[in-house]
N, C-alpha and C. Protein backbone atom coordinates (compact mmCIF):
# COMPACT_ATOMS: atom_id res chain seq x y z
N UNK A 1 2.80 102.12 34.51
CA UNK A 1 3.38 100.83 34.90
C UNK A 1 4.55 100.46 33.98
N UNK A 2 4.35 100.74 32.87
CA UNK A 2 5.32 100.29 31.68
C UNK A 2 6.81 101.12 32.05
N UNK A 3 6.71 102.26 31.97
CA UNK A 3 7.62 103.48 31.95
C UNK A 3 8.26 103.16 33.79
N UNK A 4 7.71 102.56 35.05
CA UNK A 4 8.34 102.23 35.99
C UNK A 4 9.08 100.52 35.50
N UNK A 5 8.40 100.23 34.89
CA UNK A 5 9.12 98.50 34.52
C UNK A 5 10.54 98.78 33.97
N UNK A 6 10.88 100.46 32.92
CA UNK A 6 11.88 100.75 31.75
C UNK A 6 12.90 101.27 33.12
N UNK A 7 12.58 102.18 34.29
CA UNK A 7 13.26 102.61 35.18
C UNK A 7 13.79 101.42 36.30
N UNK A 8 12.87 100.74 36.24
CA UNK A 8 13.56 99.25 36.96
C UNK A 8 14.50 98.77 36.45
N UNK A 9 14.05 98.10 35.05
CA UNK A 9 14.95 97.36 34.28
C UNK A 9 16.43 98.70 33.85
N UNK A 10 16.18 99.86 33.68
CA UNK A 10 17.44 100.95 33.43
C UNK A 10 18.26 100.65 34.59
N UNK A 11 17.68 100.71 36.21
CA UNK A 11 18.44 100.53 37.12
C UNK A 11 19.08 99.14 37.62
N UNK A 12 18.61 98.15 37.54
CA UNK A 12 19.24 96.76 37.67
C UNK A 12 20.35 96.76 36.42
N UNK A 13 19.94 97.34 35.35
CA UNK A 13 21.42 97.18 34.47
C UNK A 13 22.23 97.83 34.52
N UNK A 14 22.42 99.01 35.31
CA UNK A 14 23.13 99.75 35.43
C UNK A 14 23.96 99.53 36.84
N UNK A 15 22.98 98.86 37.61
CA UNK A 15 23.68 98.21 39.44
C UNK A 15 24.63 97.20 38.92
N UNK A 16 24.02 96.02 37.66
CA UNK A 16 25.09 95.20 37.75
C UNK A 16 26.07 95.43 36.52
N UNK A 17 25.97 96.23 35.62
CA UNK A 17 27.18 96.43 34.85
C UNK A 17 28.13 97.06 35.50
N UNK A 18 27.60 98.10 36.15
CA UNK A 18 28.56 98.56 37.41
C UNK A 18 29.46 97.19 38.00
N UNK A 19 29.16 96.30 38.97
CA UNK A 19 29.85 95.51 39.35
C UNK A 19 30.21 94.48 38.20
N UNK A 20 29.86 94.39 37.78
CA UNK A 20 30.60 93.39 36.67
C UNK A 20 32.01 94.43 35.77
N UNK A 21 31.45 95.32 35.88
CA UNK A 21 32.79 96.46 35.21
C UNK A 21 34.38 96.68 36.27
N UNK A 22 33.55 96.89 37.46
CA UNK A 22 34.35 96.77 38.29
C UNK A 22 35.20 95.46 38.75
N UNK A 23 34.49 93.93 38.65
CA UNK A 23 35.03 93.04 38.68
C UNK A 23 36.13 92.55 37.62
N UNK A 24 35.78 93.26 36.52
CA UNK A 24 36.76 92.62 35.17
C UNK A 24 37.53 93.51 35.25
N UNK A 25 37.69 94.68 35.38
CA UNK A 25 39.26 95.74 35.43
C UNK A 25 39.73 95.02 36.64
N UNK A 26 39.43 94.81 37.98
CA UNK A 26 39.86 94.57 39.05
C UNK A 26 40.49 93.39 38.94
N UNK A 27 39.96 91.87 38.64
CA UNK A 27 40.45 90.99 37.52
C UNK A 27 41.63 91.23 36.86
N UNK A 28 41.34 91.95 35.65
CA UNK A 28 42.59 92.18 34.89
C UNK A 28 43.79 92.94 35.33
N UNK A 29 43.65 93.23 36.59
CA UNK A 29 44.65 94.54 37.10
C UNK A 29 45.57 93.34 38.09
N UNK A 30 44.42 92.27 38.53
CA UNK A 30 45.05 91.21 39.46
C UNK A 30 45.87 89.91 38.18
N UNK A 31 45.48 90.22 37.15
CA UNK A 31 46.29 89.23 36.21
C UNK A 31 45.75 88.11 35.84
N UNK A 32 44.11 88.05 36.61
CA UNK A 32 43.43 87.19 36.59
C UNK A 32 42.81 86.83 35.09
N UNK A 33 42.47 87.85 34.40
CA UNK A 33 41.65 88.15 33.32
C UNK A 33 42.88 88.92 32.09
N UNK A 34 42.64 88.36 30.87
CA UNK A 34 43.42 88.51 29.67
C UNK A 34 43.34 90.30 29.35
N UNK A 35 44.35 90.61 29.10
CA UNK A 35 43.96 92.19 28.32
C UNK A 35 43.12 92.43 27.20
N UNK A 36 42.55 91.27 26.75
CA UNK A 36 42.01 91.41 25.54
C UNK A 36 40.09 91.51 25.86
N UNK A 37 40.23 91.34 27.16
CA UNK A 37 38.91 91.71 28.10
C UNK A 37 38.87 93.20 28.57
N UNK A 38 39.90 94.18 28.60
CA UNK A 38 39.70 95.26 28.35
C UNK A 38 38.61 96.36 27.98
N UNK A 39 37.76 96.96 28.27
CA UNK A 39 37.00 97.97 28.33
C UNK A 39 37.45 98.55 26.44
N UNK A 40 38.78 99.03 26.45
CA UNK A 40 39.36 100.02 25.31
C UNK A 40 39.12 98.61 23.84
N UNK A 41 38.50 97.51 23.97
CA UNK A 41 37.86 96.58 22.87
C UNK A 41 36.96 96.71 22.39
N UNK A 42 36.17 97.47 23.81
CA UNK A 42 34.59 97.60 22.68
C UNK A 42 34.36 98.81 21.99
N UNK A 43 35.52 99.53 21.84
CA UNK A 43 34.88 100.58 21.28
C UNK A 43 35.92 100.51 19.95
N UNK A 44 36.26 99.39 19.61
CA UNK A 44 36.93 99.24 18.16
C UNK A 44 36.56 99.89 17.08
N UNK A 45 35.17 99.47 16.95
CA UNK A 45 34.37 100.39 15.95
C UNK A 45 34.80 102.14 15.57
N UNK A 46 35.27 102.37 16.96
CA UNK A 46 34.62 104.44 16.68
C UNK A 46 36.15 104.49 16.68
N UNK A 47 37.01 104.04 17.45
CA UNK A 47 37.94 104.01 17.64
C UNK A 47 39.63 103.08 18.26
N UNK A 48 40.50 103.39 17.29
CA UNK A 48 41.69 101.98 17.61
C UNK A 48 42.40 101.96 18.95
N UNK A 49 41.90 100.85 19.67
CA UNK A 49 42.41 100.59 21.46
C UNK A 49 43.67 100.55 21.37
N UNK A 50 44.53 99.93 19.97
CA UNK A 50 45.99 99.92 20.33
C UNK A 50 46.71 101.11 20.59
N UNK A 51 46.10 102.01 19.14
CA UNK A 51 47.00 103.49 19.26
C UNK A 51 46.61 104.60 20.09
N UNK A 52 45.30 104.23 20.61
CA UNK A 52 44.59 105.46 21.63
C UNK A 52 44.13 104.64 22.57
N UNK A 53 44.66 104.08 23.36
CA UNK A 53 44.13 103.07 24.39
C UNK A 53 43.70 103.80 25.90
N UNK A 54 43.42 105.11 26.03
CA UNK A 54 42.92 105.79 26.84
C UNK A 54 41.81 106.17 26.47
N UNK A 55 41.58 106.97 25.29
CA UNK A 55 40.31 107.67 24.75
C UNK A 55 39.34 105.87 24.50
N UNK A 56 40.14 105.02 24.37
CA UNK A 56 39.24 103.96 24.00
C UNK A 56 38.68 103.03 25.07
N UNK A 57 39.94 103.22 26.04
CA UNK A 57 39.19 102.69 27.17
C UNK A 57 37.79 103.34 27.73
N UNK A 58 38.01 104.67 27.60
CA UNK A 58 36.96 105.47 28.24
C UNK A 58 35.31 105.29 27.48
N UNK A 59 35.65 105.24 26.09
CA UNK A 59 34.42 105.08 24.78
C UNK A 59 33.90 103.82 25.31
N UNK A 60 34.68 102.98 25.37
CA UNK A 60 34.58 101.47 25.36
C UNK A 60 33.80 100.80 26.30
N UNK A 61 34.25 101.87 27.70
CA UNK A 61 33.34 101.65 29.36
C UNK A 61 31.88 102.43 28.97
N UNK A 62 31.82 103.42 28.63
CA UNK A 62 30.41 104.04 28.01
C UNK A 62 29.27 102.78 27.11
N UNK A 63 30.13 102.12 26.55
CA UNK A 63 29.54 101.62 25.26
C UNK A 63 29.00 100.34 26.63
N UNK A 64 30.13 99.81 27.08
CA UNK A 64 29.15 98.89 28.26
C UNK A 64 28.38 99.40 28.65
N UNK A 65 29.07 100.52 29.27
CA UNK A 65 27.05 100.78 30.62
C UNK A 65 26.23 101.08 29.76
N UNK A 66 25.66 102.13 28.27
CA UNK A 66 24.86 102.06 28.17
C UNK A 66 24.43 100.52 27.48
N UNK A 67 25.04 99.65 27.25
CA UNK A 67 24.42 98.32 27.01
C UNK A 67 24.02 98.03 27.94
N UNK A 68 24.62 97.75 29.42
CA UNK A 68 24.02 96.79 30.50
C UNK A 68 23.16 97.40 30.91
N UNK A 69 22.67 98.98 30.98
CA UNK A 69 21.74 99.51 30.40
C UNK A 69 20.16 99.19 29.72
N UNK A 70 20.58 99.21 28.45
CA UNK A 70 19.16 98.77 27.85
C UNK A 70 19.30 97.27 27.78
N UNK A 71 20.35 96.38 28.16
CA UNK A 71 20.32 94.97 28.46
C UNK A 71 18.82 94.95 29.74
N UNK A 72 19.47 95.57 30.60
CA UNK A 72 18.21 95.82 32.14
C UNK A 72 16.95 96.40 31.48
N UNK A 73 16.68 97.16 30.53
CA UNK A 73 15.53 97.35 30.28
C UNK A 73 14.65 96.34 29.45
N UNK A 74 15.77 95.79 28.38
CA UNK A 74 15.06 94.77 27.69
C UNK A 74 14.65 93.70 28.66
N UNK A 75 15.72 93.22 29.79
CA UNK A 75 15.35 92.51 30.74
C UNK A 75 14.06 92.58 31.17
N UNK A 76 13.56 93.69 31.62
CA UNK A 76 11.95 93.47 32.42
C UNK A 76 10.85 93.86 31.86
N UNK A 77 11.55 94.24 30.20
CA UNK A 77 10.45 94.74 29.51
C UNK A 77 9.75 93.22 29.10
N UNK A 78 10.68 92.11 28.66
CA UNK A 78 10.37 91.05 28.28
C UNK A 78 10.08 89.45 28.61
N UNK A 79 10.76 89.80 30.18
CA UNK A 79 10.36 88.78 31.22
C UNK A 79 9.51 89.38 32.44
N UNK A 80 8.75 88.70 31.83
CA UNK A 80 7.36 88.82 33.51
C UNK A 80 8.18 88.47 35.14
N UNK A 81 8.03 88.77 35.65
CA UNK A 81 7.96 88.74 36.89
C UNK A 81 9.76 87.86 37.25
N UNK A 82 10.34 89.20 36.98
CA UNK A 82 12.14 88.72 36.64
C UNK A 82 12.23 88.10 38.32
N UNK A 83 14.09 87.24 38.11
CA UNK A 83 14.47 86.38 39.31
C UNK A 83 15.71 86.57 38.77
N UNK A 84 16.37 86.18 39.93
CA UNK A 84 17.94 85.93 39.12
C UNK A 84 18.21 85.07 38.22
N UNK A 85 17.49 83.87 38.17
CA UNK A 85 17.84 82.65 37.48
C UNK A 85 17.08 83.09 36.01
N UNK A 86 16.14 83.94 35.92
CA UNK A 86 15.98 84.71 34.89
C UNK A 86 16.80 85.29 34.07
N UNK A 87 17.62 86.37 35.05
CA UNK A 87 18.36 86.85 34.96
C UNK A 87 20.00 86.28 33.89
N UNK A 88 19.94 85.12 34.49
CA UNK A 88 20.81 84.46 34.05
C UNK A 88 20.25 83.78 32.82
N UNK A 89 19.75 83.47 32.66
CA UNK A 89 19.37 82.93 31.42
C UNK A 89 19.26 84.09 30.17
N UNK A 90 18.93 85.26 30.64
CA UNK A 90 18.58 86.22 29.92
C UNK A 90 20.07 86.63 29.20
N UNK A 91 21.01 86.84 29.99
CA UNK A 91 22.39 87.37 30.13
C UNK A 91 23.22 86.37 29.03
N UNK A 92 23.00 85.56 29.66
CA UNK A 92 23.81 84.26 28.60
C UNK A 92 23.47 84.14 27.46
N UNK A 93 21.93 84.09 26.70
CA UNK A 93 21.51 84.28 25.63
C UNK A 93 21.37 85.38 24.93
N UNK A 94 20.72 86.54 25.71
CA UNK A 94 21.09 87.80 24.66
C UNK A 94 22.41 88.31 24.80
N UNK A 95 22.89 88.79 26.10
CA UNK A 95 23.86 89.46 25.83
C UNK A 95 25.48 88.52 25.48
N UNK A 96 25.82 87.34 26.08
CA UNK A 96 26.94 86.44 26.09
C UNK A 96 27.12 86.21 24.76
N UNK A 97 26.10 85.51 24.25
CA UNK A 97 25.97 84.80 22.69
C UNK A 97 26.33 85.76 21.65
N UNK A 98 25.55 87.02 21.92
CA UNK A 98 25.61 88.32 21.08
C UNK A 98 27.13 88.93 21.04
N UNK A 99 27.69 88.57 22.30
CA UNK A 99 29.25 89.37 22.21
C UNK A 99 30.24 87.94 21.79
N UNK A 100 29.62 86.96 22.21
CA UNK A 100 30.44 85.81 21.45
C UNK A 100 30.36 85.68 19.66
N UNK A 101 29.08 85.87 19.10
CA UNK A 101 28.93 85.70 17.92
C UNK A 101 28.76 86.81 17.03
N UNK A 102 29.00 88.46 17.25
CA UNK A 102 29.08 89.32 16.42
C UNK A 102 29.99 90.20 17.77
N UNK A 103 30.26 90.22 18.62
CA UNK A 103 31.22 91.65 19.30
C UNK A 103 32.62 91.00 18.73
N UNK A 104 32.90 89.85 19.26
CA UNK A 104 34.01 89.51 18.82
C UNK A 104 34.92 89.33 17.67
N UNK A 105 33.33 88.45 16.65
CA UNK A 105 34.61 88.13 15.19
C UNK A 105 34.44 90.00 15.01
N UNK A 106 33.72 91.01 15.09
CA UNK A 106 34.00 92.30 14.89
C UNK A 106 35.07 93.03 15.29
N UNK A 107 36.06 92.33 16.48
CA UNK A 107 36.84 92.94 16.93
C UNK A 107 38.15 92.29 16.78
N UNK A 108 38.39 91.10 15.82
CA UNK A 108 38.92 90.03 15.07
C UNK A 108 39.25 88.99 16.10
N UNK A 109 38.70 88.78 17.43
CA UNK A 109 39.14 87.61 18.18
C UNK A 109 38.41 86.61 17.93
N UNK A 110 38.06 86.13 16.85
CA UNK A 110 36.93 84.99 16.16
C UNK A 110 35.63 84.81 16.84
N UNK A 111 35.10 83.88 16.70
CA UNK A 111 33.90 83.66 17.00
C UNK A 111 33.92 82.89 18.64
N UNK A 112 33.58 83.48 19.38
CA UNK A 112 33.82 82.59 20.88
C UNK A 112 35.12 83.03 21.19
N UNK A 113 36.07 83.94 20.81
CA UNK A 113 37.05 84.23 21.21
C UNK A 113 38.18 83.23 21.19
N UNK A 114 37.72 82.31 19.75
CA UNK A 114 38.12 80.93 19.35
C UNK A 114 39.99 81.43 19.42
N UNK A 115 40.17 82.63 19.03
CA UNK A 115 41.51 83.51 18.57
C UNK A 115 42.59 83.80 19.16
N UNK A 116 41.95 83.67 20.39
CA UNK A 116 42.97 83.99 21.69
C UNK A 116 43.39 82.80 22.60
N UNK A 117 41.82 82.74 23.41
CA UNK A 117 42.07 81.46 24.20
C UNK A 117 40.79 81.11 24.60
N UNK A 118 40.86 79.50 24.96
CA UNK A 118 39.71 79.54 25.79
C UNK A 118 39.29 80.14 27.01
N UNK A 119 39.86 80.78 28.29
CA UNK A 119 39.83 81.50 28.56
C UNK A 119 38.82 82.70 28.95
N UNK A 120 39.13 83.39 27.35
CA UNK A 120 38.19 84.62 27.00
C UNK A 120 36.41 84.23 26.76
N UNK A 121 36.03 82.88 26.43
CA UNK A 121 34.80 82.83 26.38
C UNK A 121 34.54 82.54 27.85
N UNK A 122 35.04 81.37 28.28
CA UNK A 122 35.08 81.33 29.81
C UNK A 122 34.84 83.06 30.95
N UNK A 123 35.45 83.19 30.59
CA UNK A 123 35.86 85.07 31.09
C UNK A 123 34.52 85.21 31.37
N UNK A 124 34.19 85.39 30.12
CA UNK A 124 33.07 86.99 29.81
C UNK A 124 31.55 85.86 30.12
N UNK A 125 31.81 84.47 29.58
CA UNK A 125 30.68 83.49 30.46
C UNK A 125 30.55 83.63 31.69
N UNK A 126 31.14 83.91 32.83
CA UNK A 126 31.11 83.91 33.83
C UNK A 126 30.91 85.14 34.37
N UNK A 127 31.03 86.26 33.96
CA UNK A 127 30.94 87.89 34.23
C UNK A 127 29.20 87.88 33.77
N UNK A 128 28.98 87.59 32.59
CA UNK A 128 27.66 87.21 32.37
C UNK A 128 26.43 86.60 33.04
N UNK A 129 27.21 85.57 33.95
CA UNK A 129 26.73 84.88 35.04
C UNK A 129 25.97 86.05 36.59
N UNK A 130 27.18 86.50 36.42
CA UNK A 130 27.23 87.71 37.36
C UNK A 130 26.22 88.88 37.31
N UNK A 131 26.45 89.29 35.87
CA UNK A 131 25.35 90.29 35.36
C UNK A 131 24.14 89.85 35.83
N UNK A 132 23.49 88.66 35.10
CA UNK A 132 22.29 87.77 35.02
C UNK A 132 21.84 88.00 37.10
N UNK A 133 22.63 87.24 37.19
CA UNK A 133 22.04 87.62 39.02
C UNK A 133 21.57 89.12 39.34
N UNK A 134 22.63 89.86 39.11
CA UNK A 134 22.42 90.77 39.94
C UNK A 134 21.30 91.69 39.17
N UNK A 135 21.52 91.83 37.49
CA UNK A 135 20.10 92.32 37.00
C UNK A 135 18.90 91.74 37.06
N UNK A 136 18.58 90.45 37.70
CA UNK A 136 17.65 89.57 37.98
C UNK A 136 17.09 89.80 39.21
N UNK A 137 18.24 89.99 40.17
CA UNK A 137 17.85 90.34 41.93
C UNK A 137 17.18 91.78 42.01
N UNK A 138 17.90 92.83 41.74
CA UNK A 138 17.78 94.14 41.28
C UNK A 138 16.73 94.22 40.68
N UNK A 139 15.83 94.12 39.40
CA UNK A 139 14.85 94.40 38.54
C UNK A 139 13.61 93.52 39.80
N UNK A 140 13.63 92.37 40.62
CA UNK A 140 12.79 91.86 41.39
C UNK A 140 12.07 92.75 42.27
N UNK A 141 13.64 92.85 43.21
CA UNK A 141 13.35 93.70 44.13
C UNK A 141 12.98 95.17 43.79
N UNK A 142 12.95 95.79 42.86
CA UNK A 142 13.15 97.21 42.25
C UNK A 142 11.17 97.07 41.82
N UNK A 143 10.69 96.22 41.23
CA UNK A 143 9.61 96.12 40.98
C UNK A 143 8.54 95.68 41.93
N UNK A 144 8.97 95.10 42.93
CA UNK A 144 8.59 94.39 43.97
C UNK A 144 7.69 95.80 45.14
N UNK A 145 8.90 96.81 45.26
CA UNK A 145 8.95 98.03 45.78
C UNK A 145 8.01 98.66 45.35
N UNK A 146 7.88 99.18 44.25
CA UNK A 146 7.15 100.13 43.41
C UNK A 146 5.77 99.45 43.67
């Protein structure tokens, strides 16, 4: 039961980082969303998005999915009987807060993305929003099945 809850929750995070990945390049390609929402940000750590902004984009999209990833597993490992509105709550507090209060000042856009604009917390609040549903709907129905 446990080990189908880790394949639920693997697959709802992986259905909606998928669309949430796809919504923020698609976004940023429409001008909608700042470049500093970029994929080639999160992988600051291993490697610099300015001077290798291909190899980093690519690190950077990895480093999401496997987060939204074990985001979906922590999801149903730790909420009973997930919903979207679960979902959302889950999203906003672990993962939103977590990239607001250590992804960012790590990647020097301050705390809340205080650095750039308001905007960027707005942004990634609302993509978060997104996540939260669809790893909430997904992990339901995915467990529901089984």
């Amino acid at each position: 039961m446990h080990n189908l809850n880790l394949r639920a929750g693997a697959l709802s995070g992986l259905v909606a980082v998928t669309v949430t990945s796809i919504v923020n390049i698609a976004c940023r390609f429409l001008g909608l969303l700042p470049d500093q929402l970029d994929m080639k940000f999160m992988a600051i750590v291993f490697i610099n998005p300015l001077t290798n902004p291909i190899p980093a984009f690519w690190v950077g999209l990895l480093i999401h999915i496997l987060i939204g990833l074990l985001a979906g597993a922590a999801f149903v490992v730790l909420i009973r009987q997930p919903t979207p509105l679960k979902g959302v709550a889950f999203s906003l507090v672990a993962v939103w807060l977590g990239m607001m209060l250590i992804v960012f000042p790590i990647a020097g856009f301050g705390v809340f993305g205080l650095s750039i604009s308001p905007l960027m917390a707005i942004a990634t609040f609302l993509l978060n929003i997104l996540y939260g549903l669809i790893v909430g709907a997904v992990a339901r129905r995915a467990l529901i099945a089984a």
